[in-house]
C-alpha atoms as a PDB file:
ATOM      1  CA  UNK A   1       0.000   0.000   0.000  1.00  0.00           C
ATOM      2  CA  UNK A   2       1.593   3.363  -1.106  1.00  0.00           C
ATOM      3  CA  UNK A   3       0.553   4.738   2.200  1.00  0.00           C
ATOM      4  CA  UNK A   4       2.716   2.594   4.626  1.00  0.00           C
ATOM      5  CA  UNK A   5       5.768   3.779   5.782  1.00  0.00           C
ATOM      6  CA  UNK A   6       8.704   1.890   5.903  1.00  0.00           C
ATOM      7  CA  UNK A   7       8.431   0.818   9.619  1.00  0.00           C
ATOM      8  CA  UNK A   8       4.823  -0.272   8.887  1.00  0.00           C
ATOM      9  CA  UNK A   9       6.389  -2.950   5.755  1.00  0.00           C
ATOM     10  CA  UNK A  10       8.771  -3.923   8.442  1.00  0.00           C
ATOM     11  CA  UNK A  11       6.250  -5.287  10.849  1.00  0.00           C
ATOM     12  CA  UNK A  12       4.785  -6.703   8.171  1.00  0.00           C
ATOM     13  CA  UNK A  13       7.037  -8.500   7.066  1.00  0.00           C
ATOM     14  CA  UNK A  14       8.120  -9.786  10.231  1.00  0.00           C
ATOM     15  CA  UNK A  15       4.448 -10.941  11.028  1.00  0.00           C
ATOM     16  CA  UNK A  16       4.715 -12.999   7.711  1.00  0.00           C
ATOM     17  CA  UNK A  17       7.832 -14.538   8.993  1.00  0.00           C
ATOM     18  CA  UNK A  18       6.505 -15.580  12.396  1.00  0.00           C
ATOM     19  CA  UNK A  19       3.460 -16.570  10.859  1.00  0.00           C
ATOM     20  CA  UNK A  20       5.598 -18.840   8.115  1.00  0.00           C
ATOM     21  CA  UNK A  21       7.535 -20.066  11.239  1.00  0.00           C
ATOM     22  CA  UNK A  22       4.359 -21.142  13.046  1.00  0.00           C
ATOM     23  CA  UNK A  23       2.834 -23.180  10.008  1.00  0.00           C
ATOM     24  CA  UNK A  24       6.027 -25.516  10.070  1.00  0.00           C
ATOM     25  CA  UNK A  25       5.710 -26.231  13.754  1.00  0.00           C
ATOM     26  CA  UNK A  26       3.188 -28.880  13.185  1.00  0.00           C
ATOM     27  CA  UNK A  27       0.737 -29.566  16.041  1.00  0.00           C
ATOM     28  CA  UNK A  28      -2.825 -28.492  15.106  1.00  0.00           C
ATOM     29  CA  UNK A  29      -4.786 -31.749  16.176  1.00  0.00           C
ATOM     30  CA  UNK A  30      -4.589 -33.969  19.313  1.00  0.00           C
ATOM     31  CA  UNK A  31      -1.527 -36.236  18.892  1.00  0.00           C
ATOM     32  CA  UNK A  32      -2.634 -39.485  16.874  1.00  0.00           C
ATOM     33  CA  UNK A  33      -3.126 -42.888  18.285  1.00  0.00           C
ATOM     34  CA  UNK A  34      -0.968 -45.172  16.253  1.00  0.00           C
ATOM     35  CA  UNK A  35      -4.049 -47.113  14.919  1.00  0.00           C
ATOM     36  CA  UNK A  36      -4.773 -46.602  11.346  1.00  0.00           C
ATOM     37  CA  UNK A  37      -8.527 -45.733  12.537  1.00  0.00           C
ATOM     38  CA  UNK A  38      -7.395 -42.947  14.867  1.00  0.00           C
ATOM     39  CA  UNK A  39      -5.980 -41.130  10.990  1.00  0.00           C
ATOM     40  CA  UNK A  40      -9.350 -41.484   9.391  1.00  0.00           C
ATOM     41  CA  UNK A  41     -11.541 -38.710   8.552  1.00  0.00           C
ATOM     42  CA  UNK A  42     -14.780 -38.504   6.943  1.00  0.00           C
ATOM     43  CA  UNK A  43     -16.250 -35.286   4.721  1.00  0.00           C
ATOM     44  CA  UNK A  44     -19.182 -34.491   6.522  1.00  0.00           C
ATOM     45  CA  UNK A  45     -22.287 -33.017   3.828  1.00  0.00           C
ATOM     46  CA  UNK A  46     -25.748 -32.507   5.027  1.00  0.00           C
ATOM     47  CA  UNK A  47     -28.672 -34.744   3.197  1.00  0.00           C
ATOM     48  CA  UNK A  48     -29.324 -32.950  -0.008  1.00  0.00           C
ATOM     49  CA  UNK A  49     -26.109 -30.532   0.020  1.00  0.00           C
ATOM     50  CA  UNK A  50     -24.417 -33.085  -3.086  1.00  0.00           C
ATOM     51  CA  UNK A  51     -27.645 -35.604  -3.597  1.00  0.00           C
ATOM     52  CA  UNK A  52     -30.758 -33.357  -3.371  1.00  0.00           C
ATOM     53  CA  UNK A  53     -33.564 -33.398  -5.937  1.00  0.00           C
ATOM     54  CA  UNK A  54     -31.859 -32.677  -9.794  1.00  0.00           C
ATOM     55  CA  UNK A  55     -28.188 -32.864  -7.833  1.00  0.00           C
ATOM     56  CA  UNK A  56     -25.561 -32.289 -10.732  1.00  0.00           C
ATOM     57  CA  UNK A  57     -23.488 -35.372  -9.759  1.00  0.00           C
ATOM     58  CA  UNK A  58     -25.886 -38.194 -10.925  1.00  0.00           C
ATOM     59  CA  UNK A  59     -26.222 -39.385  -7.533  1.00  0.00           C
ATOM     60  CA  UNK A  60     -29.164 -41.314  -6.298  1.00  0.00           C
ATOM     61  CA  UNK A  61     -31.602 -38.536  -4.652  1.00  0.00           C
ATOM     62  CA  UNK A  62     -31.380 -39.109  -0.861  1.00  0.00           C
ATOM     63  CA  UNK A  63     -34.576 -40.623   0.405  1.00  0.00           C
ATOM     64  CA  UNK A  64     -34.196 -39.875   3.940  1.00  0.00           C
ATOM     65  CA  UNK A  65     -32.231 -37.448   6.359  1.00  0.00           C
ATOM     66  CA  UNK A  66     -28.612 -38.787   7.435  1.00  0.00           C
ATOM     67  CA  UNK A  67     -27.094 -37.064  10.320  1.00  0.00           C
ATOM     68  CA  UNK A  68     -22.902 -36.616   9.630  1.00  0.00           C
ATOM     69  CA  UNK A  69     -22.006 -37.908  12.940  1.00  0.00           C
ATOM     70  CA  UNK A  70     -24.599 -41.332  12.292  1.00  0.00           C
ATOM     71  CA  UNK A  71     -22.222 -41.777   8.824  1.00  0.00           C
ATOM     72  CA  UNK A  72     -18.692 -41.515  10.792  1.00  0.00           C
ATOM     73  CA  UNK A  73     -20.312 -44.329  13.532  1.00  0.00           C
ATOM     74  CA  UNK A  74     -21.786 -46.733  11.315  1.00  0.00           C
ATOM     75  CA  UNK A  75     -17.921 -46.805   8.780  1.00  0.00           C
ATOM     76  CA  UNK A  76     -16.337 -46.830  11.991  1.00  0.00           C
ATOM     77  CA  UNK A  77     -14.863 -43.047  12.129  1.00  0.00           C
ATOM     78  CA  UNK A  78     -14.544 -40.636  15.088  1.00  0.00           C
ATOM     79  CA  UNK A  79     -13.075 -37.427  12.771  1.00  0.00           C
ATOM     80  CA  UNK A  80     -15.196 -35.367  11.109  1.00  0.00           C
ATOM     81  CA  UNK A  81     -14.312 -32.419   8.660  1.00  0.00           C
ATOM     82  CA  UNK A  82     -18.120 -30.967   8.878  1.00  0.00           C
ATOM     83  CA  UNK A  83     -18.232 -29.091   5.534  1.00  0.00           C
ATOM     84  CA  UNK A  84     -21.441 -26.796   6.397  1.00  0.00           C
ATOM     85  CA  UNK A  85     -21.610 -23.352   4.652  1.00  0.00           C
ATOM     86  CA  UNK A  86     -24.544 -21.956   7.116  1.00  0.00           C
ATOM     87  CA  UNK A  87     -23.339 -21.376  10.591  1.00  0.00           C
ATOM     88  CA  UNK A  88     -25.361 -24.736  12.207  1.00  0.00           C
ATOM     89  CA  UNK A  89     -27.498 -24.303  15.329  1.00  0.00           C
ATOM     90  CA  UNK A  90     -26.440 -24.837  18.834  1.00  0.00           C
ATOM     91  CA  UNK A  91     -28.646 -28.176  18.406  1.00  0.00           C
ATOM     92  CA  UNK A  92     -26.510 -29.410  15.555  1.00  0.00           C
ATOM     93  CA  UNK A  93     -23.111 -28.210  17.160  1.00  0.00           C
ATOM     94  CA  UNK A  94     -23.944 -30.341  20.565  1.00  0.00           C
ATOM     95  CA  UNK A  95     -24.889 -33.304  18.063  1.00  0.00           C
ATOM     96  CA  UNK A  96     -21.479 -33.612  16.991  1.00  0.00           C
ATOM     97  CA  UNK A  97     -19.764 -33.702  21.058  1.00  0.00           C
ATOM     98  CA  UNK A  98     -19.076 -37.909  20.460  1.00  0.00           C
ATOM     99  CA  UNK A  99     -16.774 -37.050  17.910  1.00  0.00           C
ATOM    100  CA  UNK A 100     -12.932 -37.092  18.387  1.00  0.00           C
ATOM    101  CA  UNK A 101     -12.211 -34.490  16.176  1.00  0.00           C
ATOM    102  CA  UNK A 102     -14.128 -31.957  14.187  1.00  0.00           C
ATOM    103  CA  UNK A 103     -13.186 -29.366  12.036  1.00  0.00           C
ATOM    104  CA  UNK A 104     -14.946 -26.545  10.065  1.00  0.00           C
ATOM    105  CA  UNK A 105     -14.672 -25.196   6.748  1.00  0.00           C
ATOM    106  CA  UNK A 106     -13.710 -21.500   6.972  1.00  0.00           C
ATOM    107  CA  UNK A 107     -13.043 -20.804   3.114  1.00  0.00           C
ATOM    108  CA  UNK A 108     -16.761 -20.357   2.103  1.00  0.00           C
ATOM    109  CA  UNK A 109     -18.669 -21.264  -0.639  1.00  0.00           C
ATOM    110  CA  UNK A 110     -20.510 -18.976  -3.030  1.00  0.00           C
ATOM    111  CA  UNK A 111     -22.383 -21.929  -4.550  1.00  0.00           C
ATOM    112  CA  UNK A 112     -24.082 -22.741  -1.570  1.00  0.00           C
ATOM    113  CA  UNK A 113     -25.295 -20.489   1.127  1.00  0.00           C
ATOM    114  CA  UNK A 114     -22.926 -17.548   0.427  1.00  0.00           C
ATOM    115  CA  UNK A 115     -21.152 -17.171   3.456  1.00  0.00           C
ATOM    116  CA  UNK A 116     -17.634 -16.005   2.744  1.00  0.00           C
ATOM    117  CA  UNK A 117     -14.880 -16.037   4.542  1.00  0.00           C
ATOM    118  CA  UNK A 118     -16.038 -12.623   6.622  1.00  0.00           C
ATOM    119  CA  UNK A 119     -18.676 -14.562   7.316  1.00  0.00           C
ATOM    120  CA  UNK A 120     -17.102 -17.395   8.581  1.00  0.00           C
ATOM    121  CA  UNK A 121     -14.149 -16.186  10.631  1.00  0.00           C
ATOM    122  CA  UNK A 122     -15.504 -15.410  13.969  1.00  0.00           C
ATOM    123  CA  UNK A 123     -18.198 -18.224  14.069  1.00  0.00           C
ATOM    124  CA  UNK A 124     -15.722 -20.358  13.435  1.00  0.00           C
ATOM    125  CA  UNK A 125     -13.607 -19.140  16.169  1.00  0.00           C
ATOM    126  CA  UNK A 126     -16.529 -18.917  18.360  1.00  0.00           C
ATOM    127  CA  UNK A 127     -17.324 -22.751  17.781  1.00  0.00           C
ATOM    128  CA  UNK A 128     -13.662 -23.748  18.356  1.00  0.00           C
ATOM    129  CA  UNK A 129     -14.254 -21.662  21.506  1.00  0.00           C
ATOM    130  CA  UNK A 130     -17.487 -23.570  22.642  1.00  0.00           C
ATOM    131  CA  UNK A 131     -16.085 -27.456  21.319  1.00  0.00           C
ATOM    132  CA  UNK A 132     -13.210 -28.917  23.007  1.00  0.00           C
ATOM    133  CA  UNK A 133     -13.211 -31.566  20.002  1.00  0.00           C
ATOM    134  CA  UNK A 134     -12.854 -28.358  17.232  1.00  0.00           C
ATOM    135  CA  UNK A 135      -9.317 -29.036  15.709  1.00  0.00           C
ATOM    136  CA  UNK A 136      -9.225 -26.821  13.121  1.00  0.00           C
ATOM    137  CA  UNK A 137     -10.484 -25.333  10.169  1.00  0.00           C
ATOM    138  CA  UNK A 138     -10.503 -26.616   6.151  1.00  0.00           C
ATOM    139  CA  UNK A 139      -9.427 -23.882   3.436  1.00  0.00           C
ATOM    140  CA  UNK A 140     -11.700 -25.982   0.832  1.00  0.00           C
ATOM    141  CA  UNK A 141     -11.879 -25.099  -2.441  1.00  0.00           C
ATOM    142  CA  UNK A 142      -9.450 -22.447  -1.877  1.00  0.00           C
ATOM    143  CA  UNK A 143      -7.449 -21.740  -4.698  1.00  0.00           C
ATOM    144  CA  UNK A 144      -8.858 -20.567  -8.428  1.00  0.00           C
ATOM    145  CA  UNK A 145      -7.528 -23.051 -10.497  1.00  0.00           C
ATOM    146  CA  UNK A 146      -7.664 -21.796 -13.512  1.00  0.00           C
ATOM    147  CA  UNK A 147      -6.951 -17.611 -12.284  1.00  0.00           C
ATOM    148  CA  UNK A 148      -4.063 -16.174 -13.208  1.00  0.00           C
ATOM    149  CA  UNK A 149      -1.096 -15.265 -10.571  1.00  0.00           C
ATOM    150  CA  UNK A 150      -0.864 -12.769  -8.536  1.00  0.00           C
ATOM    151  CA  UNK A 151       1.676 -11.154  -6.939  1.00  0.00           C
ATOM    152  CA  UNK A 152       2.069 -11.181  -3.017  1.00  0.00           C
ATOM    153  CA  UNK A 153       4.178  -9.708  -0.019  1.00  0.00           C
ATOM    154  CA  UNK A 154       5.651 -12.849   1.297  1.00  0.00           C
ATOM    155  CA  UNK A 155       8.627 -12.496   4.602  1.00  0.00           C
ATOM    156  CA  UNK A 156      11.115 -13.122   1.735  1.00  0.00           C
ATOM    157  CA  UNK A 157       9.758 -10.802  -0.462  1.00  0.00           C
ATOM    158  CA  UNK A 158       6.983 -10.018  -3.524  1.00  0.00           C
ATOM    159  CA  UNK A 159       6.138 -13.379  -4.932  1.00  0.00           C
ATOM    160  CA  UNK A 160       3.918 -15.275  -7.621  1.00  0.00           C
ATOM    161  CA  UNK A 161       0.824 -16.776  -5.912  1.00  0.00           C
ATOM    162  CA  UNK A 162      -2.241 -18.842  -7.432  1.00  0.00           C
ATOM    163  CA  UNK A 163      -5.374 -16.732  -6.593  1.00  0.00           C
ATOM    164  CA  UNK A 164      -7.349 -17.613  -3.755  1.00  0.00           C
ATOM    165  CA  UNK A 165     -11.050 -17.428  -2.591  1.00  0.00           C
ATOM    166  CA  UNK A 166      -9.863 -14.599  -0.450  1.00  0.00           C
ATOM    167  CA  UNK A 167      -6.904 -12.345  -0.132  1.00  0.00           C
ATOM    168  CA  UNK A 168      -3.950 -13.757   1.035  1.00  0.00           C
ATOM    169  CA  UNK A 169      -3.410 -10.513   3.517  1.00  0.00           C
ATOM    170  CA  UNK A 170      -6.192 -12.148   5.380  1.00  0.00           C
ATOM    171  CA  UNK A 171      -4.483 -15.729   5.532  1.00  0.00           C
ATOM    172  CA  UNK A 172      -1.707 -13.939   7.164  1.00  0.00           C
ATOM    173  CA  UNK A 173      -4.002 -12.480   9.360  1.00  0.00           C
ATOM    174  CA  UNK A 174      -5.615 -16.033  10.157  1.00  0.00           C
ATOM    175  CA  UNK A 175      -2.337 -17.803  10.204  1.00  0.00           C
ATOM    176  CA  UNK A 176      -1.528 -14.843  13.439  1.00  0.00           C
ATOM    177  CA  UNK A 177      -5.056 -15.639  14.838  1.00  0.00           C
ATOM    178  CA  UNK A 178      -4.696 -19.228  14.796  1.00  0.00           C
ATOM    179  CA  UNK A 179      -1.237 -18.612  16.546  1.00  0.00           C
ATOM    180  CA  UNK A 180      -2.150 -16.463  19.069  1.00  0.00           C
ATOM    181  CA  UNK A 181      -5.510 -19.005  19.963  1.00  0.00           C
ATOM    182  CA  UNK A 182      -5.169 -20.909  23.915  1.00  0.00           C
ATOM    183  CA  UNK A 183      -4.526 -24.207  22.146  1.00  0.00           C
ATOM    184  CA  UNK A 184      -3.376 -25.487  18.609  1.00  0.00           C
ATOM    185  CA  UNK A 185      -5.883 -25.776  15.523  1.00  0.00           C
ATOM    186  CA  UNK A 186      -4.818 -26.703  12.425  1.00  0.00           C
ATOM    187  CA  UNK A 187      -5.193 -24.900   9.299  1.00  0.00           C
ATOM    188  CA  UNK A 188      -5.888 -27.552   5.961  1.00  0.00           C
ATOM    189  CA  UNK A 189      -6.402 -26.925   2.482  1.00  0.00           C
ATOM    190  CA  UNK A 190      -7.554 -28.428  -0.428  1.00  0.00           C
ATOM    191  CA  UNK A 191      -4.942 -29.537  -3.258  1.00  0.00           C
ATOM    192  CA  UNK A 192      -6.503 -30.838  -6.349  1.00  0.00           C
ATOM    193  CA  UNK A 193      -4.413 -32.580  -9.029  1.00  0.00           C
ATOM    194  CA  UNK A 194      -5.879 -30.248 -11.606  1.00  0.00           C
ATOM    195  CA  UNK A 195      -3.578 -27.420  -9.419  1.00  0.00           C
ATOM    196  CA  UNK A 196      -0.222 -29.783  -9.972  1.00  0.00           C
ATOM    197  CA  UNK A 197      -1.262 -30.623 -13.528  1.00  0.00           C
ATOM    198  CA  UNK A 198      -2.555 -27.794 -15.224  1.00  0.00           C
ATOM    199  CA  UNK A 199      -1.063 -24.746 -14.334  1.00  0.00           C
ATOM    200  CA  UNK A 200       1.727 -23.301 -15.696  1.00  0.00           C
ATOM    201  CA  UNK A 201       3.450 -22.813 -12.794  1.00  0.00           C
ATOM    202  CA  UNK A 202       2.467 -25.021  -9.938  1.00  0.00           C
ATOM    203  CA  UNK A 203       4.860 -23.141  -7.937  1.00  0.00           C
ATOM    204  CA  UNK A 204       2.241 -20.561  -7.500  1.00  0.00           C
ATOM    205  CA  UNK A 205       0.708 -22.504  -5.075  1.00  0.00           C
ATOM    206  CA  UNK A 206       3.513 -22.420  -2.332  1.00  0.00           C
ATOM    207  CA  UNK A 207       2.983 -18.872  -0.846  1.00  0.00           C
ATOM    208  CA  UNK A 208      -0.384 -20.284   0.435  1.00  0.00           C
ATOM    209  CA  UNK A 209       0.800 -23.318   1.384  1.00  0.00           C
ATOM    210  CA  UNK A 210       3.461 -22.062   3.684  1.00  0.00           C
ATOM    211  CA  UNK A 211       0.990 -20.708   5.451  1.00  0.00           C
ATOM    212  CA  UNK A 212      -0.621 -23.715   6.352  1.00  0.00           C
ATOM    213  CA  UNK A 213      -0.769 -26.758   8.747  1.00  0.00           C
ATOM    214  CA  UNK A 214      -1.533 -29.564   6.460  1.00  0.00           C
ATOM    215  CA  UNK A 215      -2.648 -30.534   3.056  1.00  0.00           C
ATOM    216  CA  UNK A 216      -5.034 -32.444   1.993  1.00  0.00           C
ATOM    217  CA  UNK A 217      -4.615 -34.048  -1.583  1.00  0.00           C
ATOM    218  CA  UNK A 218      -7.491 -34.969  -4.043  1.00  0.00           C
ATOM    219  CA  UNK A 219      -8.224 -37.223  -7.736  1.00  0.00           C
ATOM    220  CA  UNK A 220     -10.808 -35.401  -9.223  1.00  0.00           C
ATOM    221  CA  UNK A 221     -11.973 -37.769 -11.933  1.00  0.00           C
ATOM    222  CA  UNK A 222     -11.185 -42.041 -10.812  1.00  0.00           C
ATOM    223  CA  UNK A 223      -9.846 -42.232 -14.304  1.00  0.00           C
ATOM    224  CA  UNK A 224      -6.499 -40.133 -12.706  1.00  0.00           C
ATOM    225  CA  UNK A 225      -6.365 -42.553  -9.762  1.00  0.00           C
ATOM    226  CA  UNK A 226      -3.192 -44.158 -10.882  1.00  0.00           C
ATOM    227  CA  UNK A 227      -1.120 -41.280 -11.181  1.00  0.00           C
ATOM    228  CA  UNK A 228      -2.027 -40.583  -7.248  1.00  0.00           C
ATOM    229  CA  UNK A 229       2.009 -41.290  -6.477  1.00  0.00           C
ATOM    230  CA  UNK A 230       2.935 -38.396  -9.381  1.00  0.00           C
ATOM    231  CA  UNK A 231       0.790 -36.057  -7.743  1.00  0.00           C
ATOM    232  CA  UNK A 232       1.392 -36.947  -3.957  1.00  0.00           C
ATOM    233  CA  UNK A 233       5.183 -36.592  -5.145  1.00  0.00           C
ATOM    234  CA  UNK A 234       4.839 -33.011  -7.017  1.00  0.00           C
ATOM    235  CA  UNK A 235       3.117 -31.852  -3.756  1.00  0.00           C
ATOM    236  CA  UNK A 236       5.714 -33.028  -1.568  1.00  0.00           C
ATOM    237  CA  UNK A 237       7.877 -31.199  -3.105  1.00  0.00           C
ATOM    238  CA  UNK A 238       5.742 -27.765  -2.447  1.00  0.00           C
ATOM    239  CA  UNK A 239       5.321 -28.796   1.211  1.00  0.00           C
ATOM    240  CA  UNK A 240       8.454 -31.057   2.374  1.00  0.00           C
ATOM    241  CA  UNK A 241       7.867 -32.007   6.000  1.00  0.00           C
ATOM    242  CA  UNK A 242       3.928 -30.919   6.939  1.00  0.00           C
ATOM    243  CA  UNK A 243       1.173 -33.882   6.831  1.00  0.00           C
ATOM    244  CA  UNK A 244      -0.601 -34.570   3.457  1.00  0.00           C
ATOM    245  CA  UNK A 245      -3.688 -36.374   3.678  1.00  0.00           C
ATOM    246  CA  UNK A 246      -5.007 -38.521   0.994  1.00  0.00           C
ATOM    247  CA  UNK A 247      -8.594 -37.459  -0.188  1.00  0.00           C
ATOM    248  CA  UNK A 248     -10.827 -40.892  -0.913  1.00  0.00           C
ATOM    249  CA  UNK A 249     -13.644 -40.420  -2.741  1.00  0.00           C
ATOM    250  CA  UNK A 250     -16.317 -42.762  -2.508  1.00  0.00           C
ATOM    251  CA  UNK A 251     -18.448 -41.373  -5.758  1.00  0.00           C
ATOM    252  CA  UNK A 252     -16.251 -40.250  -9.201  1.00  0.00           C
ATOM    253  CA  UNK A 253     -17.285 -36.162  -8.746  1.00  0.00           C
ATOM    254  CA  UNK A 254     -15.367 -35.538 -11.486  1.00  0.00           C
ATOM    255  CA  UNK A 255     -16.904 -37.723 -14.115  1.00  0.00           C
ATOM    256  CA  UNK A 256     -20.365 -37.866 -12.501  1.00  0.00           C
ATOM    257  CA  UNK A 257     -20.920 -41.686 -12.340  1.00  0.00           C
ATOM    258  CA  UNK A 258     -19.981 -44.290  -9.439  1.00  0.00           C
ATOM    259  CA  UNK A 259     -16.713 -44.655  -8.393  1.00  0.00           C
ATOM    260  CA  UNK A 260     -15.646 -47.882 -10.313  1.00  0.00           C
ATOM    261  CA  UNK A 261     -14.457 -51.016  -7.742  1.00  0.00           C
ATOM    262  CA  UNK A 262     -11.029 -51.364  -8.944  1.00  0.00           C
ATOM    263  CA  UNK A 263     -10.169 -47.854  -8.987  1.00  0.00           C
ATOM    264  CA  UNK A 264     -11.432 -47.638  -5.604  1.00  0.00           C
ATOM    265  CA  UNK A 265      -9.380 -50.761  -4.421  1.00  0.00           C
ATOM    266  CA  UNK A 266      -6.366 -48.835  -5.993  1.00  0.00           C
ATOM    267  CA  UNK A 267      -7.045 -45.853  -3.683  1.00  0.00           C
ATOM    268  CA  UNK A 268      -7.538 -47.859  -1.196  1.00  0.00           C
ATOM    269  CA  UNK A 269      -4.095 -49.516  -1.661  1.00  0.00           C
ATOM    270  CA  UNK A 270      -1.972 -46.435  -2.003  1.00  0.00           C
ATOM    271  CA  UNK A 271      -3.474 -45.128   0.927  1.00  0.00           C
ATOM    272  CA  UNK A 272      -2.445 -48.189   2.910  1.00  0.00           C
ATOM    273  CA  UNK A 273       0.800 -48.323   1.721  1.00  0.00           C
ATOM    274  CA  UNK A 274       1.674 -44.107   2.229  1.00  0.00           C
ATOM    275  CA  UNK A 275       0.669 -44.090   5.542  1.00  0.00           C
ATOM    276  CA  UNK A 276       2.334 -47.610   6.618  1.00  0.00           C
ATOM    277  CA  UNK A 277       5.619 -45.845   4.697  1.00  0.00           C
ATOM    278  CA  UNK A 278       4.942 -42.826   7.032  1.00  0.00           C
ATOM    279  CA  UNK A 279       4.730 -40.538   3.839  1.00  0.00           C
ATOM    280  CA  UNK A 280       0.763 -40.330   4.128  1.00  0.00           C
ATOM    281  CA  UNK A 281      -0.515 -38.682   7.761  1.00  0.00           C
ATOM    282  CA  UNK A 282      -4.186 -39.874   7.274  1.00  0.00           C
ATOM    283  CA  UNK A 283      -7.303 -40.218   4.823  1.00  0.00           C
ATOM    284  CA  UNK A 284     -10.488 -38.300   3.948  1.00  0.00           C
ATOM    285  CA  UNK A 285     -13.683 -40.396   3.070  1.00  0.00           C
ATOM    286  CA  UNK A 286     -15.969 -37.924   0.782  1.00  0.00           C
ATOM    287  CA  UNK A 287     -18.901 -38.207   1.489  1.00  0.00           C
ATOM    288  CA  UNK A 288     -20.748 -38.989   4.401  1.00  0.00           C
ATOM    289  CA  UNK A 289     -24.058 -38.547   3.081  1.00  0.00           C
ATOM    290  CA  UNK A 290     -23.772 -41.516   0.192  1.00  0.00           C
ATOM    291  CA  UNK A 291     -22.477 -43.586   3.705  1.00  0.00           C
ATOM    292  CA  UNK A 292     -25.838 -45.314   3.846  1.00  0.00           C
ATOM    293  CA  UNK A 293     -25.891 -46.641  -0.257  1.00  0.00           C
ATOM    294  CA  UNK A 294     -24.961 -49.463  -1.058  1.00  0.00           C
ATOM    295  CA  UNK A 295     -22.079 -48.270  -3.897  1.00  0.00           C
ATOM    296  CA  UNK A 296     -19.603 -50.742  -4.332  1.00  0.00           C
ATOM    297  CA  UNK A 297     -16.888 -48.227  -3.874  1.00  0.00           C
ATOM    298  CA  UNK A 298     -18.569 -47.536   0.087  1.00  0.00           C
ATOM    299  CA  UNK A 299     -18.694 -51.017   0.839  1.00  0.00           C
ATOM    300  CA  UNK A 300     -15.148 -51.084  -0.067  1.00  0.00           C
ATOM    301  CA  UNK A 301     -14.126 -48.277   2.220  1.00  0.00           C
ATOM    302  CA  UNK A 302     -16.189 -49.550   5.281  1.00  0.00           C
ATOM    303  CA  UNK A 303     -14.814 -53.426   4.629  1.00  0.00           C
ATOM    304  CA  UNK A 304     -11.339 -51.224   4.349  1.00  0.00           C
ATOM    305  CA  UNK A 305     -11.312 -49.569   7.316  1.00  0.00           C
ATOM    306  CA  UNK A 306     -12.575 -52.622   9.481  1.00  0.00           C
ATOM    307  CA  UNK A 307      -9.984 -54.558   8.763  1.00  0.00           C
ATOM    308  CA  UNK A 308      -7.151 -52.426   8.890  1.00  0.00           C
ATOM    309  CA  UNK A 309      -8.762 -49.641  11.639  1.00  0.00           C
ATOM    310  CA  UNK A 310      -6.523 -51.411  14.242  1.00  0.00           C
ATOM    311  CA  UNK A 311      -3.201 -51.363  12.165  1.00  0.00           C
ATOM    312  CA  UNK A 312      -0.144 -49.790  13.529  1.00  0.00           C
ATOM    313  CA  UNK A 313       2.620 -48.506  11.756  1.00  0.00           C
END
């Protein structure tokens, strides 16, 4: 801003550098048990939110209401991203207290209720404040693929950035909240492959990422499953020693049709073997609603994670 003074940039940049500083000292969550179930998560959407009435996915319409929490008990999960857009009740806040782990999405989402991330700063705060279980919060759907990059005031200087659903100014100011909160919450995003595929410069990405906790790394369309080892090592590169979570899908988003059963197996498989190799520090079932149907890819991922839930490492 051509109205700060030099001692002003200072400070500024030496918040960016404590704030960098903070993201690598990794301790968001509660330490993990070292059973394989104690690293599972599961994407928690509302009935209706991805299989309502006309959905665009080409999923079955849900018949019947399916509470989040009812999903993670029946596969056998206690962590729970719960990926609401519209501030939930006090009812549906206590409904979620048997839960190990929750977090809360803090990105927002125009295409659903419209809550940015103005919006969605100090209620999620607030619940973090009011849930002992609240871990942290989910940048989903954070960066704009297909924008162009930006320039940014990083601690080491300007520098290209992928564009992002909100400034990044403000996720420097939310990395110093989240440091200056009574007790660690980790701060995740959302990596696509599409982000280490298709743009020029997946580079770009890193002045975000810095900033963060933890990844979490997803396979758009099942057809790209077996190149999940590329694309887990590109990011590794852009994040060498945080935790990178493997996203599961239990439905093909991408290509709007059922995740096929051998593609799902093969998920299945290098998630098994990343996290026994210690390269992987958990998994992300998407979705819970679809918990309750009778896909072959979720009885897969239940018959998955009851035989290997008591694995150690």
């Amino acid at each position: 801003m051509k109205e700060c003074t030099m001692p002003r940039t200072f400070l500024i940049f030496s918040a960016l550098a404590a704030c960098a500083a903070a993201s690598c000292a990794y301790g968001g969550v509660p330490k993990y048990a070292d059973e394989l179930r104690d690293h599972c998560w599961l994407w928690g959407h509302e009935t209706g939110q991805v299989d309502g009435t006309n959905n665009y996915w080409s999923l079955d319409i849900a018949r019947s209401y399916y509470h989040m929490a009812d999903a993670a008990r029946d596969v056998g999960i206690h962590n729970l991203n719960a990926i609401r857009w519209d501030k939930p009740d006090r009812s549906f806040r206590d409904s979620l207290k048997p839960l190990k782990r929750v977090t809360w999405p803090i990105s927002g989402n125009k295409t659903e209720k419209n809550f940015t991330y103005d919006a969605l700063a100090d209620w999620c705060f607030a619940a973090a404040d009011e849930m002992p279980n609240v871990t942290g919060f989910d940048l989903d759907d954070f960066f704009i693929a297909r924008g162009k990059s930006v320039t940014v005031q990083t601690a080491a200087g300007p520098a290209l950035s992928c564009p992002t659903r909100f400034p990044y100014e403000q996720l420097v100011e939310l990395r110093k909240r989240l440091s200056a909160y009574p007790r660690p919450l980790e701060l995740r995003v959302v990596v696509y492959d599409d982000l280490l595929d298709k743009r020029e410069n997946p580079g770009d990405l890193k002045p975000s990422l810095d900033l963060v906790d933890a990844v979490t790394y997803w396979t758009w369309r099942a057809k790209d499953i077996p190149r999940i080892p590329e694309h887990l090592a590109k990011l590794r590169k852009l994040v060498p020693g945080k935790p990178v979570y493997q996203g599961i899908y239990l439905w093909d988003f991408g290509s709007h049709k059922e995740m096929p059963l051998e593609l799902m197996e093969m998920q299945l498989k290098f998630a098994l073997d990343g996290w026994k190799g210690g390269t992987l520090e958990g998994f992300v079932f998407l979705c819970s609603s679809i918990c309750n149907r009778q896909y072959p890819a979720v009885i897969a991922a239940r018959k998955w994670i009851s035989e290997h839930g008591n694995l150690r490492r």
